[in-house]
N, C-alpha and C. Protein backbone atom coordinates (compact mmCIF):
# COMPACT_ATOMS: atom_id res chain seq x y z
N UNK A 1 2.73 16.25 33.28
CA UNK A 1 2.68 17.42 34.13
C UNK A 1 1.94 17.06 35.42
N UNK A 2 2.19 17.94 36.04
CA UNK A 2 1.85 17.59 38.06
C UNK A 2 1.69 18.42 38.44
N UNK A 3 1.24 18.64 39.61
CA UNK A 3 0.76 19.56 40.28
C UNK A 3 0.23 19.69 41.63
N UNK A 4 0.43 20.22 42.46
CA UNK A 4 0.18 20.29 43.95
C UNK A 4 -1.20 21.30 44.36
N UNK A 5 -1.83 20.82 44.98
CA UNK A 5 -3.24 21.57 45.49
C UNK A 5 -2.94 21.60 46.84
N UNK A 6 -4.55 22.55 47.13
CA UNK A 6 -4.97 22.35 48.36
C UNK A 6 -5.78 22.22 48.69
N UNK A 7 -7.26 21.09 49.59
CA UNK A 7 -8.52 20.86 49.78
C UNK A 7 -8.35 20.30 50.96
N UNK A 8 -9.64 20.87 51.72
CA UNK A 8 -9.84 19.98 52.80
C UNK A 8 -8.68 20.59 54.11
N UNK A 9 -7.74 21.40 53.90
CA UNK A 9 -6.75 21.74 54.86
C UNK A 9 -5.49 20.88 54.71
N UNK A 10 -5.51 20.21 53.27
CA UNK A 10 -4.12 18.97 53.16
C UNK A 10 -4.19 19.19 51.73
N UNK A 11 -2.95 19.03 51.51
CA UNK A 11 -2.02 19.07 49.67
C UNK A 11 -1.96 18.13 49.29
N UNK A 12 -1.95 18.06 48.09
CA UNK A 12 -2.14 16.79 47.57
C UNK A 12 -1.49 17.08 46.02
N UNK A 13 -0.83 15.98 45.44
CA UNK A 13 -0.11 15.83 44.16
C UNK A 13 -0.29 15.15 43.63
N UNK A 14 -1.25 15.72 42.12
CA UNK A 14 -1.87 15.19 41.43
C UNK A 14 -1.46 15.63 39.94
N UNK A 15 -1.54 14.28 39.26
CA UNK A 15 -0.97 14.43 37.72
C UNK A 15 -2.71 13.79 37.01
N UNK A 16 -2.52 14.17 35.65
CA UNK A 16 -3.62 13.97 34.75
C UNK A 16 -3.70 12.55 35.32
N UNK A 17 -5.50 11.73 35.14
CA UNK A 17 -5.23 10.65 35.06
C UNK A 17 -5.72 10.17 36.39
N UNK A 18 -5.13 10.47 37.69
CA UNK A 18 -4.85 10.33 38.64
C UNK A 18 -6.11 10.12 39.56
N UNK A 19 -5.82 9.00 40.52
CA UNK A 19 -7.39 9.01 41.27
C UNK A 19 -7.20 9.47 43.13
N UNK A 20 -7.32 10.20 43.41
CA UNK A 20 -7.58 10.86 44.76
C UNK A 20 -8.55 10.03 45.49
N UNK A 21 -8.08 10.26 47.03
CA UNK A 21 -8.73 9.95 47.89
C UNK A 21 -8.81 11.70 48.98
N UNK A 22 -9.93 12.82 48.56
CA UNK A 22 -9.76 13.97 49.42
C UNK A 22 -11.19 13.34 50.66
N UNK A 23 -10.70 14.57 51.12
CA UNK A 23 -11.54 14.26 52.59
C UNK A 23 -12.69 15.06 51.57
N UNK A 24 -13.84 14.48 52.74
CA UNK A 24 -15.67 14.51 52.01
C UNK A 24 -15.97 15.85 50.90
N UNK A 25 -16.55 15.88 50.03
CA UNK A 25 -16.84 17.29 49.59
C UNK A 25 -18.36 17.21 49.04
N UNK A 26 -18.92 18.28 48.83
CA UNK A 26 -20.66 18.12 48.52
C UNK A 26 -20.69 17.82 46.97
N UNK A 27 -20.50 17.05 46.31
CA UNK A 27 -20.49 16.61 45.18
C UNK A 27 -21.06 15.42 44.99
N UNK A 28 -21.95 14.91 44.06
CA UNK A 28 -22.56 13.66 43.41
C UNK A 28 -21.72 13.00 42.63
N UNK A 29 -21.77 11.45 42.55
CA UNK A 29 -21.08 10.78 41.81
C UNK A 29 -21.30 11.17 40.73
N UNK A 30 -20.33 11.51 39.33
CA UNK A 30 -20.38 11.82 38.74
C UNK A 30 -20.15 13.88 38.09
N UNK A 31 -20.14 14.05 39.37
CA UNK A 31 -19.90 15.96 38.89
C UNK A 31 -18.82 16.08 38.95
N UNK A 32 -19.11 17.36 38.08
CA UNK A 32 -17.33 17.96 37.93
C UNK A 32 -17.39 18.82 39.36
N UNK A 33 -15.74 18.26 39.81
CA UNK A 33 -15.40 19.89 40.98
C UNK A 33 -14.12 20.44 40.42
N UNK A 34 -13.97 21.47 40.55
CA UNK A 34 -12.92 22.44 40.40
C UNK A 34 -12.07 23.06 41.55
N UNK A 35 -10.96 22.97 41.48
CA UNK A 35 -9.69 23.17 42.69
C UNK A 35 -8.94 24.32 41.89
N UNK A 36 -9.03 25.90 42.96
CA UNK A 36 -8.60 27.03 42.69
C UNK A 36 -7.12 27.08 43.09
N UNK A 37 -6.72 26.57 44.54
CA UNK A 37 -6.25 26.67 45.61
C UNK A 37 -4.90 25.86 44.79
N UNK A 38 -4.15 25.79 43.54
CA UNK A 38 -2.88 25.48 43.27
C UNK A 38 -1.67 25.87 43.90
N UNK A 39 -1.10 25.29 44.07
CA UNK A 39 0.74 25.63 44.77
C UNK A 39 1.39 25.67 43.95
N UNK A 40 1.45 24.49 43.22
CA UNK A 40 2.90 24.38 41.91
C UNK A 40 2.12 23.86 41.04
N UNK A 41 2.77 24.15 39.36
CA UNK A 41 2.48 23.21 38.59
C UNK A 41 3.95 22.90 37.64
N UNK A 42 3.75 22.22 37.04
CA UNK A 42 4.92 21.98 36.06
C UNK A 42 5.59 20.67 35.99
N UNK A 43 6.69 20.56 35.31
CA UNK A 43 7.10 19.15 35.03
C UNK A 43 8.84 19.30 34.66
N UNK A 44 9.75 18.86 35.32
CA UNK A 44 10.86 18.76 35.13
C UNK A 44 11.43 20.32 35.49
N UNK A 45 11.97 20.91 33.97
CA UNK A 45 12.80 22.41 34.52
C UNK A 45 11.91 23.45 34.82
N UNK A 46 10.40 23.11 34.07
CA UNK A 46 9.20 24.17 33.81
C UNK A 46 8.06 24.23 35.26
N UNK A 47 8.33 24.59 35.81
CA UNK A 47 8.02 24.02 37.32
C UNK A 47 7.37 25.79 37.92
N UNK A 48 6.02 26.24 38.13
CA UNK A 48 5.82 27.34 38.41
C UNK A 48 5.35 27.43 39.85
N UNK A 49 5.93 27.85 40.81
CA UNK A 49 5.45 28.11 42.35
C UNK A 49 5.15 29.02 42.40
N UNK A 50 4.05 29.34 43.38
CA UNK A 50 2.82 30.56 43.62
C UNK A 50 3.47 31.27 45.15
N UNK A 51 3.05 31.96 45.14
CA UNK A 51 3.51 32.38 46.45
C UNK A 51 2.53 33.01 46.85
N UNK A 52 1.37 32.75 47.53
CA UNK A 52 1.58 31.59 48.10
C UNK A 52 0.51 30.18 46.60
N UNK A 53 -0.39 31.25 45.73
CA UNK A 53 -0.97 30.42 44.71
C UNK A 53 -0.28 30.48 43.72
N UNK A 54 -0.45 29.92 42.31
CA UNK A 54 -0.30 30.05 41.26
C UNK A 54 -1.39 30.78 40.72
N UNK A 55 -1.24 31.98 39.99
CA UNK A 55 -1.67 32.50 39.27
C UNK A 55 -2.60 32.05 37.53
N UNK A 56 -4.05 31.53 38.06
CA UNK A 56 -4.94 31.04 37.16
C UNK A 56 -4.55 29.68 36.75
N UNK A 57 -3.88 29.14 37.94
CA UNK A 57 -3.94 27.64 37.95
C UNK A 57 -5.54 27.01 38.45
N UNK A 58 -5.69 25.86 37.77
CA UNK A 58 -7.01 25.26 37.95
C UNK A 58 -6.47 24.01 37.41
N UNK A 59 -7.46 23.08 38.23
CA UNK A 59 -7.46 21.39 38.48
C UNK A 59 -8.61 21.14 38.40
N UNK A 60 -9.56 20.56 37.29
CA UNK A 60 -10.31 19.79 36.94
C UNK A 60 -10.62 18.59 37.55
N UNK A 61 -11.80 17.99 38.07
CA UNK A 61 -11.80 16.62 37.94
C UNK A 61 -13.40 16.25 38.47
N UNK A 62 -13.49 14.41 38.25
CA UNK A 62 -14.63 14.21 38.06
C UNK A 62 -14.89 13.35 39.72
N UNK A 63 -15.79 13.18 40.24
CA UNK A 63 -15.84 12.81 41.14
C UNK A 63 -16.43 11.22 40.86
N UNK A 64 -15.98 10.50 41.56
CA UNK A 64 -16.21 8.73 40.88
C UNK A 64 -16.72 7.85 42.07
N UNK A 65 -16.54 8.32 43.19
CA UNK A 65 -17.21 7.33 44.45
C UNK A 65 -16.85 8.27 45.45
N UNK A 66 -17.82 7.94 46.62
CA UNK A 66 -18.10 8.78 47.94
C UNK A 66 -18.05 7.51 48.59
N UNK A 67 -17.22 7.62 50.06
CA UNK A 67 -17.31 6.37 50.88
C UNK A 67 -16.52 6.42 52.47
N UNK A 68 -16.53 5.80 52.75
CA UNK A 68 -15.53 5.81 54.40
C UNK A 68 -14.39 4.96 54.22
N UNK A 69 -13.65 5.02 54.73
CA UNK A 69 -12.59 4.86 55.13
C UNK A 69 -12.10 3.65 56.02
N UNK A 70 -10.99 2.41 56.31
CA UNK A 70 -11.17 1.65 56.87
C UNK A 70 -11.55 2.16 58.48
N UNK A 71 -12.10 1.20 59.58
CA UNK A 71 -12.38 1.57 60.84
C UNK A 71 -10.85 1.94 61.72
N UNK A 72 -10.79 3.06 62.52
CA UNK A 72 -9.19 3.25 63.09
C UNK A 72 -9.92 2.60 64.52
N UNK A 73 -8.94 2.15 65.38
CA UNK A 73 -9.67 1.60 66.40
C UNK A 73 -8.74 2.63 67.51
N UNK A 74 -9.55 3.39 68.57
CA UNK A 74 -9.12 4.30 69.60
C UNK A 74 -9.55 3.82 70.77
N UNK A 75 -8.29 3.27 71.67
CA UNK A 75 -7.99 2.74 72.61
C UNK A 75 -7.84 3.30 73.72
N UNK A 76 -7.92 3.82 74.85
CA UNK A 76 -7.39 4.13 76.43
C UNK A 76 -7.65 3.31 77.39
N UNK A 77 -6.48 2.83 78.21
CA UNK A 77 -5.98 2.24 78.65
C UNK A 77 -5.30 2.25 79.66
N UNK A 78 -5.59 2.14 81.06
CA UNK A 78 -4.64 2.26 82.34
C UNK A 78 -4.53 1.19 83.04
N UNK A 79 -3.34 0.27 83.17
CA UNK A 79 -3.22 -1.08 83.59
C UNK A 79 -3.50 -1.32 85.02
N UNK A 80 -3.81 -2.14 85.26
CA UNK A 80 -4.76 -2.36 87.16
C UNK A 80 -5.58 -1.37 87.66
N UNK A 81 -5.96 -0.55 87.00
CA UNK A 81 -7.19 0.42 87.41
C UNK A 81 -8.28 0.11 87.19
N UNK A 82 -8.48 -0.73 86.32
CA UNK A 82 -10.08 -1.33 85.97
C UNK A 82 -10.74 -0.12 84.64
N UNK A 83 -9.68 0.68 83.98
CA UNK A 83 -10.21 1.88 83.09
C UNK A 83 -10.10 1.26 81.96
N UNK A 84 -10.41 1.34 80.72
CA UNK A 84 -10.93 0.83 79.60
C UNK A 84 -11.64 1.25 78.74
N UNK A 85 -11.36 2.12 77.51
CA UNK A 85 -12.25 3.44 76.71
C UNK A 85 -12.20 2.55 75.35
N UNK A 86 -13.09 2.26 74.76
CA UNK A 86 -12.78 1.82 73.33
C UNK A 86 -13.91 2.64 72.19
N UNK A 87 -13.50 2.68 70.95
CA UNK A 87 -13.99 3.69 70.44
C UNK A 87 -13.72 3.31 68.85
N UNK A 88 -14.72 3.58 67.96
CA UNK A 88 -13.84 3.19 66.69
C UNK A 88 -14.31 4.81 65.80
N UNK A 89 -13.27 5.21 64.33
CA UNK A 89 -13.77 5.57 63.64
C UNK A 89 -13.78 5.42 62.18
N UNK A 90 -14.65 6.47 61.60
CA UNK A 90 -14.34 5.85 59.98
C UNK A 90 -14.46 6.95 59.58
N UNK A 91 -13.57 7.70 59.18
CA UNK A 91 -13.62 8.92 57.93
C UNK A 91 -14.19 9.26 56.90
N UNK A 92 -14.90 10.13 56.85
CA UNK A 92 -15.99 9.91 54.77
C UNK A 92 -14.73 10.75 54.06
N UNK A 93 -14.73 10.03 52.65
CA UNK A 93 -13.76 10.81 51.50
C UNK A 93 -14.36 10.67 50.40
N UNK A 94 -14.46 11.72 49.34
CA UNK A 94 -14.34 11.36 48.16
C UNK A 94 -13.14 11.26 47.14
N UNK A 95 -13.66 10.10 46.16
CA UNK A 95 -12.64 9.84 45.66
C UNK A 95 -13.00 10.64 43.86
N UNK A 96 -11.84 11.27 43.81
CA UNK A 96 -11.78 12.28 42.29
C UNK A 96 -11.18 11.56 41.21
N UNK A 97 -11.18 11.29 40.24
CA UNK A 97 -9.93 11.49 39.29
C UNK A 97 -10.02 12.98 38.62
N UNK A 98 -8.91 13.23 38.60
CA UNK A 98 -8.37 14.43 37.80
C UNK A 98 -7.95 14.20 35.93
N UNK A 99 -8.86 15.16 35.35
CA UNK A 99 -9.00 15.33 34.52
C UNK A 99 -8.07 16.02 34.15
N UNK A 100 -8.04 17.71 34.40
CA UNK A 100 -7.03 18.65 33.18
C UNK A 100 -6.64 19.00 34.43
N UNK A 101 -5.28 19.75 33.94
CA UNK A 101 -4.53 20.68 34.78
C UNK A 101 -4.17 21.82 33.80
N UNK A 102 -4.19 22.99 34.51
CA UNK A 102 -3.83 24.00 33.59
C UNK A 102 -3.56 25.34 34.12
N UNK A 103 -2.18 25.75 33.78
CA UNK A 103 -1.74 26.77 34.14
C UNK A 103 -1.99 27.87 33.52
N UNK A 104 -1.97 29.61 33.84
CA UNK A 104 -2.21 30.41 32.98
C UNK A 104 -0.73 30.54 32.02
């Protein structure tokens, strides 16, 4: 079974098992967080869409490492002007595995 969330302002599809990369959340290595915010759950013909949630859907999971992200490198650039902007960043995420999924 699978299932679609929402955290952070982005969806994400996650089956038991499964290890996530969500954007940062206030959690310690090791705590449980809980995801209200379901879209779909189901598997093959049994497939339940919310409109816009699912109704007493909940996503379990354990939180396993906090960290950044590789460096993106942000460039501007105007040729024979002598202009030249360089800039780097790195994103914080935590990373979940998902434990239970469960529909009402």
């Amino acid at each position: 079974m699978y299932a679609v969330f929402r955290s952070g302002g982005k969806q994400y599809r996650a089956s038991q098992g499964a290890r996530l990369r969500l954007e940062r959340l206030d959690a310690g290595v090791g705590d449980t967080v809980e995801f209200d915010e379901v879209l779909l759950v189901g598997e093959g013909a049994e497939i339940k869409i919310g409109s816009p949630l699912v109704e007493g859907g909940k996503i379990e999971g354990t939180v396993t490492s906090q960290g950044r992200h590789k460096k993106i490198d942000v460039i501007k650039f105007k040729r024979r002007k002598n202009y030249k902007r360089q800039r780097g960043h790195r994103q914080y995420f935590t990373e979940v595995e998902i434990t239970s999924i469960t529909s009402a």
